[in-house]
PDB file of N, CA and C in Angstrom:
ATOM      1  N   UNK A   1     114.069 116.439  97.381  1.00  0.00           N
ATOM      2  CA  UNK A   1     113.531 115.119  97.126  1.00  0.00           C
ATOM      3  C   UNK A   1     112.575 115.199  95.941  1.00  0.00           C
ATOM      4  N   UNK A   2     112.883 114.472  94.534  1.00  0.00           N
ATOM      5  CA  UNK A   2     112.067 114.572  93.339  1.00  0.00           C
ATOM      6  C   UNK A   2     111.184 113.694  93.576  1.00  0.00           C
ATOM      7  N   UNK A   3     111.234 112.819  94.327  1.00  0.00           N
ATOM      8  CA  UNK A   3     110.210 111.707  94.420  1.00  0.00           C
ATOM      9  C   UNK A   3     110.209 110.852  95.940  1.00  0.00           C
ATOM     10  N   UNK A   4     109.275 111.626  96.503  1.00  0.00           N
ATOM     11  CA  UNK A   4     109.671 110.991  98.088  1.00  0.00           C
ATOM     12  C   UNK A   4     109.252 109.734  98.259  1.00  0.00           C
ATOM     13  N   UNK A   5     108.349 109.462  97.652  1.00  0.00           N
ATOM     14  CA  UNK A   5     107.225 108.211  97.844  1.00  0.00           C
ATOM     15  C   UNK A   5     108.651 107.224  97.787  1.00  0.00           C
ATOM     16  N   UNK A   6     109.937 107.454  96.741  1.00  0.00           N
ATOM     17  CA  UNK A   6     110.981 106.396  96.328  1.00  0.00           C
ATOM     18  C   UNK A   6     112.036 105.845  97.157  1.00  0.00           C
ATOM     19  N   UNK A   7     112.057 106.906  98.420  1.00  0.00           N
ATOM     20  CA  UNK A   7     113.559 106.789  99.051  1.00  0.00           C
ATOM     21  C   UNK A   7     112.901 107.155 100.960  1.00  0.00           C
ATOM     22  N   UNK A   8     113.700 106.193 101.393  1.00  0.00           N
ATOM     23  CA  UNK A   8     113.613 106.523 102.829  1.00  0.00           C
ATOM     24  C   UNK A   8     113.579 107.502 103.746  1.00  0.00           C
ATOM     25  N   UNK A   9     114.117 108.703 103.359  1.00  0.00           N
ATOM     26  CA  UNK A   9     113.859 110.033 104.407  1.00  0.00           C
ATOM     27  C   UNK A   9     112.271 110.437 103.639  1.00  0.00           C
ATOM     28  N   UNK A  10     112.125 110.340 102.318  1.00  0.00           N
ATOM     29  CA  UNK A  10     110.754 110.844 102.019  1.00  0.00           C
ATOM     30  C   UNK A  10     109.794 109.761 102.807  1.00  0.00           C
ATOM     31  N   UNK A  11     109.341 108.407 102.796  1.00  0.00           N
ATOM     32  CA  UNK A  11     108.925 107.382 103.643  1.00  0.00           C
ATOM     33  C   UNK A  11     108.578 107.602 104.873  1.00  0.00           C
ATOM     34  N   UNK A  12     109.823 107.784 105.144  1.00  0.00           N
ATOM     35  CA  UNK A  12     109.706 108.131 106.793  1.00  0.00           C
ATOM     36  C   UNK A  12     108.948 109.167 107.235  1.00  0.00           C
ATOM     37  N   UNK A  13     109.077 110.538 106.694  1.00  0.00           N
ATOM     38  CA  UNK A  13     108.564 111.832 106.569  1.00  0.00           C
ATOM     39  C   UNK A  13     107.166 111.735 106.100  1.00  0.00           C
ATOM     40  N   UNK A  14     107.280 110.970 105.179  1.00  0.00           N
ATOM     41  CA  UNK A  14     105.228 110.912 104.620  1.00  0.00           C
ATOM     42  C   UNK A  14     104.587 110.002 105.863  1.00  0.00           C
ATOM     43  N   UNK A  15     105.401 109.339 106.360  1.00  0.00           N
ATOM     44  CA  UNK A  15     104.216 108.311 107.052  1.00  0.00           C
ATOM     45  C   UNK A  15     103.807 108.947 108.442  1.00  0.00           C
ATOM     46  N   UNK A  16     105.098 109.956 108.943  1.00  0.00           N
ATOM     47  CA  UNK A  16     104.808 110.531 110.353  1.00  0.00           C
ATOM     48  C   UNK A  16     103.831 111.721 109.761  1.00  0.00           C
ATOM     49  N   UNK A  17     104.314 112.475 109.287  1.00  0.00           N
ATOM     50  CA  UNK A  17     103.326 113.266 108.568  1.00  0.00           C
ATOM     51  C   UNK A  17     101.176 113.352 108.290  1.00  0.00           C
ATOM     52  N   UNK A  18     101.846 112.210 107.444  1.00  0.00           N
ATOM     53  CA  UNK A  18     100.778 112.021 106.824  1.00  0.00           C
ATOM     54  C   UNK A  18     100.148 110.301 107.028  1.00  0.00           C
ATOM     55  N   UNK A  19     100.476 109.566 107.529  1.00  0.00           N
ATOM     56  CA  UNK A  19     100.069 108.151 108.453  1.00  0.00           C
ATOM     57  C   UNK A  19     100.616 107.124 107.102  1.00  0.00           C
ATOM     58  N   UNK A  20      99.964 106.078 107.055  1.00  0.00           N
ATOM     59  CA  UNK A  20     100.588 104.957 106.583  1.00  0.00           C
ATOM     60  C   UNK A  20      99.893 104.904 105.289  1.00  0.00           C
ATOM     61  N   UNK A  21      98.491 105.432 105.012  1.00  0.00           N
ATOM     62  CA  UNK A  21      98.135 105.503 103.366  1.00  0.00           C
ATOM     63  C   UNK A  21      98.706 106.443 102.369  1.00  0.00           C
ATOM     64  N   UNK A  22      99.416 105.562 101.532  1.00  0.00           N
ATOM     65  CA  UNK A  22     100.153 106.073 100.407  1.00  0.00           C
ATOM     66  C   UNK A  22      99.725 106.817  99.528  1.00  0.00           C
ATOM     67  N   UNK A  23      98.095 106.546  98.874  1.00  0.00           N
ATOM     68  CA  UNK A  23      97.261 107.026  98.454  1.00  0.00           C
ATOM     69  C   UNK A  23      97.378 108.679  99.075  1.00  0.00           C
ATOM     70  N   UNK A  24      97.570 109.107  99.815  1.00  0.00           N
ATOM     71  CA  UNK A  24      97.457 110.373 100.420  1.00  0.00           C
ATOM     72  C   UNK A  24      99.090 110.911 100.055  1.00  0.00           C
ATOM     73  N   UNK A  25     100.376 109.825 100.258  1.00  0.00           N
ATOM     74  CA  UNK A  25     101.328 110.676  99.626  1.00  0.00           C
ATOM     75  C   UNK A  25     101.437 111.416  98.625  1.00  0.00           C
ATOM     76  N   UNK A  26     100.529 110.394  97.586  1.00  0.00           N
ATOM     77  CA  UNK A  26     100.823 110.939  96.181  1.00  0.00           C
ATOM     78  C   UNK A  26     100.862 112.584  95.917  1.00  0.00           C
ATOM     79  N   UNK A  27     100.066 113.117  96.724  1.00  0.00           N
ATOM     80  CA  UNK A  27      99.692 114.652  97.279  1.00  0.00           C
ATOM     81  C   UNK A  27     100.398 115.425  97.278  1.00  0.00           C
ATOM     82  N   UNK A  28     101.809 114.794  98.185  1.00  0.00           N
ATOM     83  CA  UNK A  28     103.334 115.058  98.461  1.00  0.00           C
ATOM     84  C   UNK A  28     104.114 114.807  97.671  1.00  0.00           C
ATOM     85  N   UNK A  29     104.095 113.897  96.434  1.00  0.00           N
ATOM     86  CA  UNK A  29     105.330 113.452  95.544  1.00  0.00           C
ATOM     87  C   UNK A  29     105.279 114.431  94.444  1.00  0.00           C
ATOM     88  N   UNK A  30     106.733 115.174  94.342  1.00  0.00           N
ATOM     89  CA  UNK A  30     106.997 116.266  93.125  1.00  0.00           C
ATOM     90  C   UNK A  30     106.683 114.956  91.438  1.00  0.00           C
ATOM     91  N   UNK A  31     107.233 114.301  91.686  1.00  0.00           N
ATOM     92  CA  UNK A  31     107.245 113.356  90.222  1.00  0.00           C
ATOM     93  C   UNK A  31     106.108 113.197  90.196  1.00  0.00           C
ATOM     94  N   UNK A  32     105.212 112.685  91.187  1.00  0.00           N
ATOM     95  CA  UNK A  32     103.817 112.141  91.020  1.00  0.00           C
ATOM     96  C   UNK A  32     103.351 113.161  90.457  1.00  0.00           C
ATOM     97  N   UNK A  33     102.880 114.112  91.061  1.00  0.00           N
ATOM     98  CA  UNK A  33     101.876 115.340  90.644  1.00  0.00           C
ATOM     99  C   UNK A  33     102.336 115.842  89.356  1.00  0.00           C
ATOM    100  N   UNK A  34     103.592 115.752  88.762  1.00  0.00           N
ATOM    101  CA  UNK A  34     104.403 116.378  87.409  1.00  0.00           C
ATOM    102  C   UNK A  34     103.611 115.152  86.707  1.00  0.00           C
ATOM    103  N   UNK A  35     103.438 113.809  86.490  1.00  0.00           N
ATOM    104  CA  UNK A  35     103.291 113.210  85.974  1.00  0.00           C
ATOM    105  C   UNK A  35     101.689 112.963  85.860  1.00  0.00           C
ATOM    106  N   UNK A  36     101.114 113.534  86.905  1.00  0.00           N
ATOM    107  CA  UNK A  36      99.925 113.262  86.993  1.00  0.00           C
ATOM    108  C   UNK A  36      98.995 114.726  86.778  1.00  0.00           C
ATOM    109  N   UNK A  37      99.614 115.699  87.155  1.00  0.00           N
ATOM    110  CA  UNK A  37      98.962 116.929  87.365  1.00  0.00           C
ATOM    111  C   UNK A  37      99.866 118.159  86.654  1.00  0.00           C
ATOM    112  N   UNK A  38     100.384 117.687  85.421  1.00  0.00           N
ATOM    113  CA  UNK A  38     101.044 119.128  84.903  1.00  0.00           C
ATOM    114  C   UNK A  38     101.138 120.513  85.023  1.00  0.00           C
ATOM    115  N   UNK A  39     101.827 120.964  85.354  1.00  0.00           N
ATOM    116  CA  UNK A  39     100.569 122.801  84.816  1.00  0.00           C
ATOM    117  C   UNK A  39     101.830 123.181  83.660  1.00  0.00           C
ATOM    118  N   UNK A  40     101.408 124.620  83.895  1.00  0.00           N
ATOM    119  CA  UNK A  40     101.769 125.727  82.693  1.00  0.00           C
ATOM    120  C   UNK A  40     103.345 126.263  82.854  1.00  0.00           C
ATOM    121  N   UNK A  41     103.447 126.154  84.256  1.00  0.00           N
ATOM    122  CA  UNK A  41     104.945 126.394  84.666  1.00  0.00           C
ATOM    123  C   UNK A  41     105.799 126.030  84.568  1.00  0.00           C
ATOM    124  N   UNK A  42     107.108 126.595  83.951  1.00  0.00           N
ATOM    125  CA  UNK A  42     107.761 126.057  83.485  1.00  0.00           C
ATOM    126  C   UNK A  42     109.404 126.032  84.827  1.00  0.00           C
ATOM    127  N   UNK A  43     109.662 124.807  85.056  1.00  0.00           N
ATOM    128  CA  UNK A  43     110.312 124.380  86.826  1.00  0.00           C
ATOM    129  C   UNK A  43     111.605 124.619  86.166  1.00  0.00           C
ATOM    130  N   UNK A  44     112.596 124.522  87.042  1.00  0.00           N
ATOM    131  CA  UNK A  44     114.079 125.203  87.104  1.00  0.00           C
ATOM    132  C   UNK A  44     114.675 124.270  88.385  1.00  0.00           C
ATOM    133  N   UNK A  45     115.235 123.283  88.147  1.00  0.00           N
ATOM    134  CA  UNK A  45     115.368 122.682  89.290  1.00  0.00           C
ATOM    135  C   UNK A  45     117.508 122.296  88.887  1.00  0.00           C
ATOM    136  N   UNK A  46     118.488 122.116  90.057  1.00  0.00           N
ATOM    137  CA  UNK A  46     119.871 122.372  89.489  1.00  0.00           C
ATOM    138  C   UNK A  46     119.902 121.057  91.026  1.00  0.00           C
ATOM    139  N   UNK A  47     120.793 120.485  90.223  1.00  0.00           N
ATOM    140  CA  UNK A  47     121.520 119.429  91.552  1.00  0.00           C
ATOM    141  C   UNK A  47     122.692 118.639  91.044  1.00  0.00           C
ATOM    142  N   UNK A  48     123.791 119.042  92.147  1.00  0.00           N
ATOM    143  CA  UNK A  48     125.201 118.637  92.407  1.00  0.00           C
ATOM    144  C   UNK A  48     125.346 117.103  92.068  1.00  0.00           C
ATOM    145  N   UNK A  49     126.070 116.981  91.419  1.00  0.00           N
ATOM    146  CA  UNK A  49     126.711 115.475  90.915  1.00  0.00           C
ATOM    147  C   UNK A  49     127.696 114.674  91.872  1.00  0.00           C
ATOM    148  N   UNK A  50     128.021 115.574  92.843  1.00  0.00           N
ATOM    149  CA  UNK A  50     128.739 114.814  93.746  1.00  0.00           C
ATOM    150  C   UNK A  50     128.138 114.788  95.476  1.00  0.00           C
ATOM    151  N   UNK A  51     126.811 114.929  94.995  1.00  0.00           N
ATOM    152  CA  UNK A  51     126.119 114.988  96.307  1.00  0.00           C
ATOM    153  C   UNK A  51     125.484 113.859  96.969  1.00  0.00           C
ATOM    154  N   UNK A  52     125.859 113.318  97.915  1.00  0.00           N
ATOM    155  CA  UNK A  52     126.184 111.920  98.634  1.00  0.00           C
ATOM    156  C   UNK A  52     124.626 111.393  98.969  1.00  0.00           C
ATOM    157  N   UNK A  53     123.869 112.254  98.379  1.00  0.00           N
ATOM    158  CA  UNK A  53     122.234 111.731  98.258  1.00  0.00           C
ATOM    159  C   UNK A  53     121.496 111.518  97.185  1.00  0.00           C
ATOM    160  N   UNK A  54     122.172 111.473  96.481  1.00  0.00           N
ATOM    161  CA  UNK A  54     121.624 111.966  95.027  1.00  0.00           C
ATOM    162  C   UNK A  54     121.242 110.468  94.919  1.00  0.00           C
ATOM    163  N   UNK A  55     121.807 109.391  94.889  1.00  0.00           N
ATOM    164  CA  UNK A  55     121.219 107.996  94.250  1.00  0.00           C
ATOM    165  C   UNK A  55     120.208 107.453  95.132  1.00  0.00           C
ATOM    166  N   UNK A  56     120.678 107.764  96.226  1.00  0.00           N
ATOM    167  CA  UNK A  56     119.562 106.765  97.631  1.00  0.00           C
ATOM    168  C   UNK A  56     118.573 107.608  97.841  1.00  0.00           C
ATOM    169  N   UNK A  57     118.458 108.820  97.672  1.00  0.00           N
ATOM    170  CA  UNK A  57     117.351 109.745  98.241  1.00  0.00           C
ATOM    171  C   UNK A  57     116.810 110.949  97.237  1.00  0.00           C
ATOM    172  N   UNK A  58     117.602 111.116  96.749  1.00  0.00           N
ATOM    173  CA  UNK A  58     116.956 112.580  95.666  1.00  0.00           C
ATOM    174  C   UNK A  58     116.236 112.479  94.457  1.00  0.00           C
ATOM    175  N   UNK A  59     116.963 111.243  93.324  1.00  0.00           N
ATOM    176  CA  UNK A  59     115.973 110.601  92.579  1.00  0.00           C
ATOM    177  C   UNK A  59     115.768 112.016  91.285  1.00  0.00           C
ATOM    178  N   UNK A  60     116.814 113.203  90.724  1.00  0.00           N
ATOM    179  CA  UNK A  60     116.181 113.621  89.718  1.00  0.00           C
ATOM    180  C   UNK A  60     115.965 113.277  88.386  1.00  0.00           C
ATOM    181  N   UNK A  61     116.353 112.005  88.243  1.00  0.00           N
ATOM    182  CA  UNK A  61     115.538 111.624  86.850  1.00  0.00           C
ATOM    183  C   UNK A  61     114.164 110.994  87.356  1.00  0.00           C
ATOM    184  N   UNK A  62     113.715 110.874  88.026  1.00  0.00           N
ATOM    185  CA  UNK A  62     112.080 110.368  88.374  1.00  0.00           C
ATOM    186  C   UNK A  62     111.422 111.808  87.967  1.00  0.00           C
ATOM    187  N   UNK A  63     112.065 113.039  88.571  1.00  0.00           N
ATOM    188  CA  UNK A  63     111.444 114.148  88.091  1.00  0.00           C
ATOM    189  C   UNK A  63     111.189 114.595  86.651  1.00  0.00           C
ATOM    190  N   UNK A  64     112.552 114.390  85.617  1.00  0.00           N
ATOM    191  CA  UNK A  64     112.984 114.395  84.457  1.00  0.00           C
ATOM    192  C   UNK A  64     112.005 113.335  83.241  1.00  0.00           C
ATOM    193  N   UNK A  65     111.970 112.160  83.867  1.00  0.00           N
ATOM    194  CA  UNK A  65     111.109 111.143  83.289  1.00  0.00           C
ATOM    195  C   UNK A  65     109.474 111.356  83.467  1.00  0.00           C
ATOM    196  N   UNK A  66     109.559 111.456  84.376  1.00  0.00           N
ATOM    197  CA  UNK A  66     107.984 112.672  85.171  1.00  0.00           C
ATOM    198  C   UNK A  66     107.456 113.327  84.137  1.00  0.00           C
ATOM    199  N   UNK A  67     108.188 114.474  84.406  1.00  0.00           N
ATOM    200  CA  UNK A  67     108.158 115.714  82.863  1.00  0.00           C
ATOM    201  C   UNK A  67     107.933 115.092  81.632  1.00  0.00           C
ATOM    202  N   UNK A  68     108.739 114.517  81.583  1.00  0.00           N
ATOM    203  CA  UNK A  68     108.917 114.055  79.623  1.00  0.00           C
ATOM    204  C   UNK A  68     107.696 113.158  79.401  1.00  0.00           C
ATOM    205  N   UNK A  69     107.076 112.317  80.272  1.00  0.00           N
ATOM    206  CA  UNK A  69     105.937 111.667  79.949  1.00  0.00           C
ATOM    207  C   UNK A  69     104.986 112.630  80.022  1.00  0.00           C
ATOM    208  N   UNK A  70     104.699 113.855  80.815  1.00  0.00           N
ATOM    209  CA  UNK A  70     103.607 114.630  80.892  1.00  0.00           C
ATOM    210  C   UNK A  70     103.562 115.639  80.263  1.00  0.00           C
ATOM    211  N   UNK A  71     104.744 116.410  79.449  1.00  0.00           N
ATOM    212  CA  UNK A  71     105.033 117.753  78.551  1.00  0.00           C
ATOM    213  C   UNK A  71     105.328 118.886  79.506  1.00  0.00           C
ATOM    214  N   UNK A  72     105.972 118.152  80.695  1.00  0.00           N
ATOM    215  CA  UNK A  72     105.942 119.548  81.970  1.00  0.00           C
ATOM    216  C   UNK A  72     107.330 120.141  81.342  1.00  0.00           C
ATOM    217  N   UNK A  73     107.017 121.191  81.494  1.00  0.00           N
ATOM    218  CA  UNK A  73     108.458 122.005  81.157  1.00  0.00           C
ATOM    219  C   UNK A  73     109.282 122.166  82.312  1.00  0.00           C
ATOM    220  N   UNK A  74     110.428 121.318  82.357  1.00  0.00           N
ATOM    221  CA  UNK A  74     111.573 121.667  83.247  1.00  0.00           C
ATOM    222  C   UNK A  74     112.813 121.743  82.687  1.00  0.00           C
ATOM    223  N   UNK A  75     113.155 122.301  83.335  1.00  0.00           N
ATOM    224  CA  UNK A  75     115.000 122.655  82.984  1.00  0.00           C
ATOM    225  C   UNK A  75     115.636 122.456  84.227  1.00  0.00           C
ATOM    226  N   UNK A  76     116.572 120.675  84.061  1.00  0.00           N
ATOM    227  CA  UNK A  76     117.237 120.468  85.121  1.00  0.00           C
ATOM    228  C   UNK A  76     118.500 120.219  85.097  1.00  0.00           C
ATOM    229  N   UNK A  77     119.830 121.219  85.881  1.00  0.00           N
ATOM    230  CA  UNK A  77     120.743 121.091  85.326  1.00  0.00           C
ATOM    231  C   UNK A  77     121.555 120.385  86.033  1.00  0.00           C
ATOM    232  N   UNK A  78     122.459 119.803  85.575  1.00  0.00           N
ATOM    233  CA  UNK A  78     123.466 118.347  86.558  1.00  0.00           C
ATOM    234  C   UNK A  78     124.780 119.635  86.977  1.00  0.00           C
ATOM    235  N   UNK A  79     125.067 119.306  88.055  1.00  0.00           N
ATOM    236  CA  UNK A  79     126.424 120.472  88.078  1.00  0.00           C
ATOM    237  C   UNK A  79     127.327 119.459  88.660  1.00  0.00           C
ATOM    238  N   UNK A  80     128.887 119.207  87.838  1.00  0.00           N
ATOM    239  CA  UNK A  80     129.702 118.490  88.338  1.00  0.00           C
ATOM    240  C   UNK A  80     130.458 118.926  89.607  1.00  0.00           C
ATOM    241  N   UNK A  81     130.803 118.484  90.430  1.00  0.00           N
ATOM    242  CA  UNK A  81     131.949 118.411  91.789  1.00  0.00           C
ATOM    243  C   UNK A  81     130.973 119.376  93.356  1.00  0.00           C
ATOM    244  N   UNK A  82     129.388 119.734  92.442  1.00  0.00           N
ATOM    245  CA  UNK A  82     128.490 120.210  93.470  1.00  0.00           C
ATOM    246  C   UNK A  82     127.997 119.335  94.606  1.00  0.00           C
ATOM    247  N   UNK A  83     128.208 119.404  95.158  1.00  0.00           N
ATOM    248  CA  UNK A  83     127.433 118.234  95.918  1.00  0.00           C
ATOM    249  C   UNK A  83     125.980 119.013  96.995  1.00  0.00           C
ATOM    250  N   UNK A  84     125.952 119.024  98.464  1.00  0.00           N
ATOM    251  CA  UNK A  84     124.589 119.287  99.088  1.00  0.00           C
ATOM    252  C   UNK A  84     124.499 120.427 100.022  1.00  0.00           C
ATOM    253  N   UNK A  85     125.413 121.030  99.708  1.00  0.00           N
ATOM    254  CA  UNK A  85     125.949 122.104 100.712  1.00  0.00           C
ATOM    255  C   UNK A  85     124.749 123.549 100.683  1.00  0.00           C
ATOM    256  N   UNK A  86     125.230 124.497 101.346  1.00  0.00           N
ATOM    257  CA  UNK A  86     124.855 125.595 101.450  1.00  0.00           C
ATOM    258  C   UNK A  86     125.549 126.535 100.442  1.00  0.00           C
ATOM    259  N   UNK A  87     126.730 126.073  99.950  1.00  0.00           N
ATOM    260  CA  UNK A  87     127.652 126.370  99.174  1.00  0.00           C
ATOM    261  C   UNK A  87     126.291 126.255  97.682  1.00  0.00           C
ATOM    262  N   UNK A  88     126.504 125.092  97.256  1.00  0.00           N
ATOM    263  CA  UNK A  88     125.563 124.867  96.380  1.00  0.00           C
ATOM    264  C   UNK A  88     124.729 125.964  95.856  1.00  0.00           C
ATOM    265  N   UNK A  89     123.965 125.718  96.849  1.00  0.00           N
ATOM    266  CA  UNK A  89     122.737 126.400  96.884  1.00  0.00           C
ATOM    267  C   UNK A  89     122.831 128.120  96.890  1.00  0.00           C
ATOM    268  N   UNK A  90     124.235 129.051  97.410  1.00  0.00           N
ATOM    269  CA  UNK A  90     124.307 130.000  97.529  1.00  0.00           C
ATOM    270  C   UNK A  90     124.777 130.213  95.834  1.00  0.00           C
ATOM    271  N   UNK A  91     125.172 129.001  95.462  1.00  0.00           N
ATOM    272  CA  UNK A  91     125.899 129.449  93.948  1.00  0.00           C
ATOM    273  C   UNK A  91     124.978 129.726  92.962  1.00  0.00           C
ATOM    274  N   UNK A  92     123.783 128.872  93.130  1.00  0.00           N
ATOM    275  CA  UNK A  92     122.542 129.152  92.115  1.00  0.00           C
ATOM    276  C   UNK A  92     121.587 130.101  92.569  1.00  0.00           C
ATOM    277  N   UNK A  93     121.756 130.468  93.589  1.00  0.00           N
ATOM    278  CA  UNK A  93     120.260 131.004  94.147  1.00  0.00           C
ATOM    279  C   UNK A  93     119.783 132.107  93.500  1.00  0.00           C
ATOM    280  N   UNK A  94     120.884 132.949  92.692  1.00  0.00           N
ATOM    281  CA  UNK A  94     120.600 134.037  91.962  1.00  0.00           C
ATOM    282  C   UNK A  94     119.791 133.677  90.677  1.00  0.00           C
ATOM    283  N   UNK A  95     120.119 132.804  89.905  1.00  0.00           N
ATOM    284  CA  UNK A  95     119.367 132.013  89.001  1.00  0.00           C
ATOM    285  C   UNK A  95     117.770 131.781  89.480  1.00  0.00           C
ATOM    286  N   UNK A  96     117.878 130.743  90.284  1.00  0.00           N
ATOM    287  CA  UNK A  96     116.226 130.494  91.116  1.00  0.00           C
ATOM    288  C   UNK A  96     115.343 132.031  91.231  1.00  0.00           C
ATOM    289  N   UNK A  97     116.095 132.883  91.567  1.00  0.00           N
ATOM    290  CA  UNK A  97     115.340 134.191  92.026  1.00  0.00           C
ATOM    291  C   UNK A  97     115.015 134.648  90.653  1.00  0.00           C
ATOM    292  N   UNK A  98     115.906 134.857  89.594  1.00  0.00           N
ATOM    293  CA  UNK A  98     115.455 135.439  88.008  1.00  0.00           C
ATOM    294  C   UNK A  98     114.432 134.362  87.337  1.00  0.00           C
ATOM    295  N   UNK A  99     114.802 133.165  87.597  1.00  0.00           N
ATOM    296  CA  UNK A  99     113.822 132.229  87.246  1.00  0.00           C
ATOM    297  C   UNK A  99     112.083 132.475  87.573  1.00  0.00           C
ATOM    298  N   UNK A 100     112.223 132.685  89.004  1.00  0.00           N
ATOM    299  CA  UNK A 100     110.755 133.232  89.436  1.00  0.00           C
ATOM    300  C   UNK A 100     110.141 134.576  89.298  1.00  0.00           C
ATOM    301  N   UNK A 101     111.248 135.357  89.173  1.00  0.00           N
ATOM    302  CA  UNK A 101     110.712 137.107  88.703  1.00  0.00           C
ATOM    303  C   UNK A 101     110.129 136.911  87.420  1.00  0.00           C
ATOM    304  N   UNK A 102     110.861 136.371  87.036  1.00  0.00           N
ATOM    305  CA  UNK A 102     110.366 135.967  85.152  1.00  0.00           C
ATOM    306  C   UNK A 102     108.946 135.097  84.967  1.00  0.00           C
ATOM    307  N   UNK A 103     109.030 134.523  86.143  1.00  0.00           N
ATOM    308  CA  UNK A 103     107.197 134.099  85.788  1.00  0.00           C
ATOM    309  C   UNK A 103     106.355 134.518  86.270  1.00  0.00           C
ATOM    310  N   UNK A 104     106.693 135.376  87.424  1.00  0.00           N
ATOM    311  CA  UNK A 104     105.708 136.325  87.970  1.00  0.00           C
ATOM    312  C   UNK A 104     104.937 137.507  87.511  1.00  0.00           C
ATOM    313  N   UNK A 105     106.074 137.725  86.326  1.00  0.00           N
ATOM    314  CA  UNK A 105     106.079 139.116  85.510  1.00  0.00           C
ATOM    315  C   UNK A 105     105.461 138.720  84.035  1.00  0.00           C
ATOM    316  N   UNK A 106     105.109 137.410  83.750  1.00  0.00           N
ATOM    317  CA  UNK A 106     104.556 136.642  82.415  1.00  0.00           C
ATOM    318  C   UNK A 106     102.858 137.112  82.519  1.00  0.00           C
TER     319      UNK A 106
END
């Protein structure tokens, strides 16, 4: 979820969570804090084009637009016929892992 504050499972999840002031989500929203709270790190984020959440709930251009207004460095890549699987996620995960050795080791 790039932006929970935007879509209903994030909603739902912030309010049981965290009660009914929004003001306190912002805390929780990846876009918010990118847009509001930059840092130095540079994010690696990959999501499936055919993944049946992507418009109602996932929202990664809020993240993308996020970034570009704040100078956050991300690299987000669209992958066609991916969708939300475990599959997915087993296909990149090697990436994610070099991604983070590499900033650990900066």
């Amino acid at each position: 979820l790039s932006a929970p504050m935007s879509g209903p499972w994030g909603q739902n999840a912030l309010s049981r969570y965290l009660g009914a002031d929004k003001n306190i989500w912002k805390n929780h929203d990846s876009s918010y804090l990118i847009k509001h709270h930059p840092s130095s790190a540079h994010l690696l984020v990959d999501q499936g084009l055919a993944d049946q959440f992507l418009q109602a709930e996932l929202f990664p251009h809020m993240l993308e637009e996020a970034a570009k207004s704040s100078g956050q460095k991300l690299t987000l890549r669209r992958h066609e016929g991916y969708d939300h699987s475990y599959y997915f996620i087993q296909t990149f995960m090697e990436d994610h892992l070099r991604h983070h050795a590499e900033a650990l080791n900066d």
